[in-house]
C-alpha atoms as a PDB file:
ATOM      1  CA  UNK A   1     -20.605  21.028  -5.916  1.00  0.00           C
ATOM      2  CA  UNK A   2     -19.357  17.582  -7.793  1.00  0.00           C
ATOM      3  CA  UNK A   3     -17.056  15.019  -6.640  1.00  0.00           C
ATOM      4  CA  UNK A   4     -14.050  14.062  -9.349  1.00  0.00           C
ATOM      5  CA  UNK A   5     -11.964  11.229  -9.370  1.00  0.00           C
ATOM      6  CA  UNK A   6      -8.861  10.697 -11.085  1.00  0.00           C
ATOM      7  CA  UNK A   7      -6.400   7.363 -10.476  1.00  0.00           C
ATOM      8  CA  UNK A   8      -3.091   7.789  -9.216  1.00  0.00           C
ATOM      9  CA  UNK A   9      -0.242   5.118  -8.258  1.00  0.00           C
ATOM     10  CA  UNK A  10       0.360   5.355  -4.590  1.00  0.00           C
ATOM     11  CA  UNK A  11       4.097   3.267  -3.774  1.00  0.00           C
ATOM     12  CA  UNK A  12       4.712   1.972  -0.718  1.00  0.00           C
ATOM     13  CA  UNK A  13       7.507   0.495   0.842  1.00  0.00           C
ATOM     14  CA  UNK A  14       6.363  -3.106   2.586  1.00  0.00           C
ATOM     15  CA  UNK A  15       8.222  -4.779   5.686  1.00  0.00           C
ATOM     16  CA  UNK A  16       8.547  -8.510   5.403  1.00  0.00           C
ATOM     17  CA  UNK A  17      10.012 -10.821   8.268  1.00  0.00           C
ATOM     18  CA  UNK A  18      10.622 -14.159   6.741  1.00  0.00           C
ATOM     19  CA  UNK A  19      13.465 -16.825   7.150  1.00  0.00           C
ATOM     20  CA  UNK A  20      15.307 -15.734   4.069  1.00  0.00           C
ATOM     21  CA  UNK A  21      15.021 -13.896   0.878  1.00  0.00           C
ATOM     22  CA  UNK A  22      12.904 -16.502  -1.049  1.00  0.00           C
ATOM     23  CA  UNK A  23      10.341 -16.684   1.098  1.00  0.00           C
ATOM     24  CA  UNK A  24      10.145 -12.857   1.662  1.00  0.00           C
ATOM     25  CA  UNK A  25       9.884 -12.344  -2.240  1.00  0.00           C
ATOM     26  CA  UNK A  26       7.084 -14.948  -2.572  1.00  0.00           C
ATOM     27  CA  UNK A  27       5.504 -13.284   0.198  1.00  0.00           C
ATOM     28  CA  UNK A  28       5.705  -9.843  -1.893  1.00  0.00           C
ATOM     29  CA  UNK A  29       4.621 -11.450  -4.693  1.00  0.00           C
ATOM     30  CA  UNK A  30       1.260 -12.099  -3.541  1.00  0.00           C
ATOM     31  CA  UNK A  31       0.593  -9.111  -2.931  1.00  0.00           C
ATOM     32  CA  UNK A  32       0.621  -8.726  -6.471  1.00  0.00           C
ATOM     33  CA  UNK A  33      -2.931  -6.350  -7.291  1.00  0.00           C
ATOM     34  CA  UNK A  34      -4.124  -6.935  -3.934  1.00  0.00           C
ATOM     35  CA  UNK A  35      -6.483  -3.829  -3.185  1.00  0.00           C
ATOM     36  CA  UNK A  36      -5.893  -2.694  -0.018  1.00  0.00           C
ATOM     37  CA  UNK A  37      -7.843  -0.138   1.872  1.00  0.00           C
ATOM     38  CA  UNK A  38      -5.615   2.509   3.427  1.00  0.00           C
ATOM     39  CA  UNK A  39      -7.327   3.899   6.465  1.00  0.00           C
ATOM     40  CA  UNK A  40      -7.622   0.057   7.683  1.00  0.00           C
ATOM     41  CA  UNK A  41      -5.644  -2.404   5.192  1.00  0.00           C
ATOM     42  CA  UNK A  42      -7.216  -5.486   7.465  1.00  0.00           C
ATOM     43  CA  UNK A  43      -5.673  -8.009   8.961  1.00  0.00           C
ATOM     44  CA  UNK A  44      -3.683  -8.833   5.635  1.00  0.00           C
ATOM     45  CA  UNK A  45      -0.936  -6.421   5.682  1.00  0.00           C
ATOM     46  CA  UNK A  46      -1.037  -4.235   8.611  1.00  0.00           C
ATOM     47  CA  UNK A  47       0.199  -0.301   8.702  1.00  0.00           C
ATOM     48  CA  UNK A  48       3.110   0.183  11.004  1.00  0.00           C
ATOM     49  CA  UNK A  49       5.272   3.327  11.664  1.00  0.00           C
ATOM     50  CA  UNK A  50       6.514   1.011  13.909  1.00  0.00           C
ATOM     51  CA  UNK A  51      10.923   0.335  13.819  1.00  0.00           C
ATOM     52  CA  UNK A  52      12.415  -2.446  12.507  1.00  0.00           C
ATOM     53  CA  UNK A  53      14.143  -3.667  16.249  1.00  0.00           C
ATOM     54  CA  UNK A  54      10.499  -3.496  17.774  1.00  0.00           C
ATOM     55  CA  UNK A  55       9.648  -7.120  18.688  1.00  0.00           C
ATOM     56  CA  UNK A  56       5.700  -5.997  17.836  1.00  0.00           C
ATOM     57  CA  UNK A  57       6.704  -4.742  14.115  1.00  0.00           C
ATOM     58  CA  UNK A  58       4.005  -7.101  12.403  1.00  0.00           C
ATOM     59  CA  UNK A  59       5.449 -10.101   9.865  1.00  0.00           C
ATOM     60  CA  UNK A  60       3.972  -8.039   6.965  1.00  0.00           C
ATOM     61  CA  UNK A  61       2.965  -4.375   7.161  1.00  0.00           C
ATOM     62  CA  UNK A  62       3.501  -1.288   4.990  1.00  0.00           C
ATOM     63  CA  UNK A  63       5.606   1.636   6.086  1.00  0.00           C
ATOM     64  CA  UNK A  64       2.874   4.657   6.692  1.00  0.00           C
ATOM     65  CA  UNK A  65       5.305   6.638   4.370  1.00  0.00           C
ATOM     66  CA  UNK A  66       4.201   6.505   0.709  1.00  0.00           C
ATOM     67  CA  UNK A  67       4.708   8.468  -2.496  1.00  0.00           C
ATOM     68  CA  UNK A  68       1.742   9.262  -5.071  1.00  0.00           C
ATOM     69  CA  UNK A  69       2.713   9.535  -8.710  1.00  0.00           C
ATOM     70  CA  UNK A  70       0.441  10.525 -11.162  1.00  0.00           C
ATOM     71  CA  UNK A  71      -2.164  11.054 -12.632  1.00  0.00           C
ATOM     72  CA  UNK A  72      -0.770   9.677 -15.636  1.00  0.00           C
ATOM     73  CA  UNK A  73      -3.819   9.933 -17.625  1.00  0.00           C
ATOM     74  CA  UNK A  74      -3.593  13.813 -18.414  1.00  0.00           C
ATOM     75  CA  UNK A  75      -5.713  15.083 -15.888  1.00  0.00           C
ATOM     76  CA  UNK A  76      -8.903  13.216 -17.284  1.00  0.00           C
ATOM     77  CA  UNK A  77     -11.562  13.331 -14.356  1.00  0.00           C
ATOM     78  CA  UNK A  78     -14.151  11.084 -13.821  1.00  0.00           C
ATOM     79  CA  UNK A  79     -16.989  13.209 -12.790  1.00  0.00           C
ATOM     80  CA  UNK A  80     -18.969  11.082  -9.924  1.00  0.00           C
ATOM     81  CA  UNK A  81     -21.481  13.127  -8.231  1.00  0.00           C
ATOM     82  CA  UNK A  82     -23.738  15.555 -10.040  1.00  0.00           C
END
């Protein structure tokens, strides 16, 4: 049987800890089309269900909770396996 693939936008909602505002946005900023592998994002931005009062919530992780939107492309799929 063949494999499809079709894009799709995943959002995600990303945890900062930073002295103030400016340096949380610049933070955000770079991660600015950073591709990021879900099951294990690396040591880069860290996936934490973790709450916000727990001392070991990372300095920059995604919430585990995200939406997928799409596709946006009308359902073209990208046969990859024959």
């Amino acid at each position: 049987m063949p494999i499809y693939g079709i894009d799709i936008k995943i959002y995600a909602t990303a945890y900062i800890r930073a002295d103030n505002e400016k340096q949380a946005a610049k933070r955000a900023a770079s991660l600015n089309n950073t591709v990021l592998e879900i099951l294990d994002a690396g040591p880069e931005v860290a996936i934490s269900g973790r709450s916000f009062a727990d001392p070991a919530l990372p300095d920059l992780s995604l919430s585990p909770a995200m939406t997928i939107v799409g596709p946006e492309n009308d359902g073209e799929l990208e046969r990859l396996v024959v």
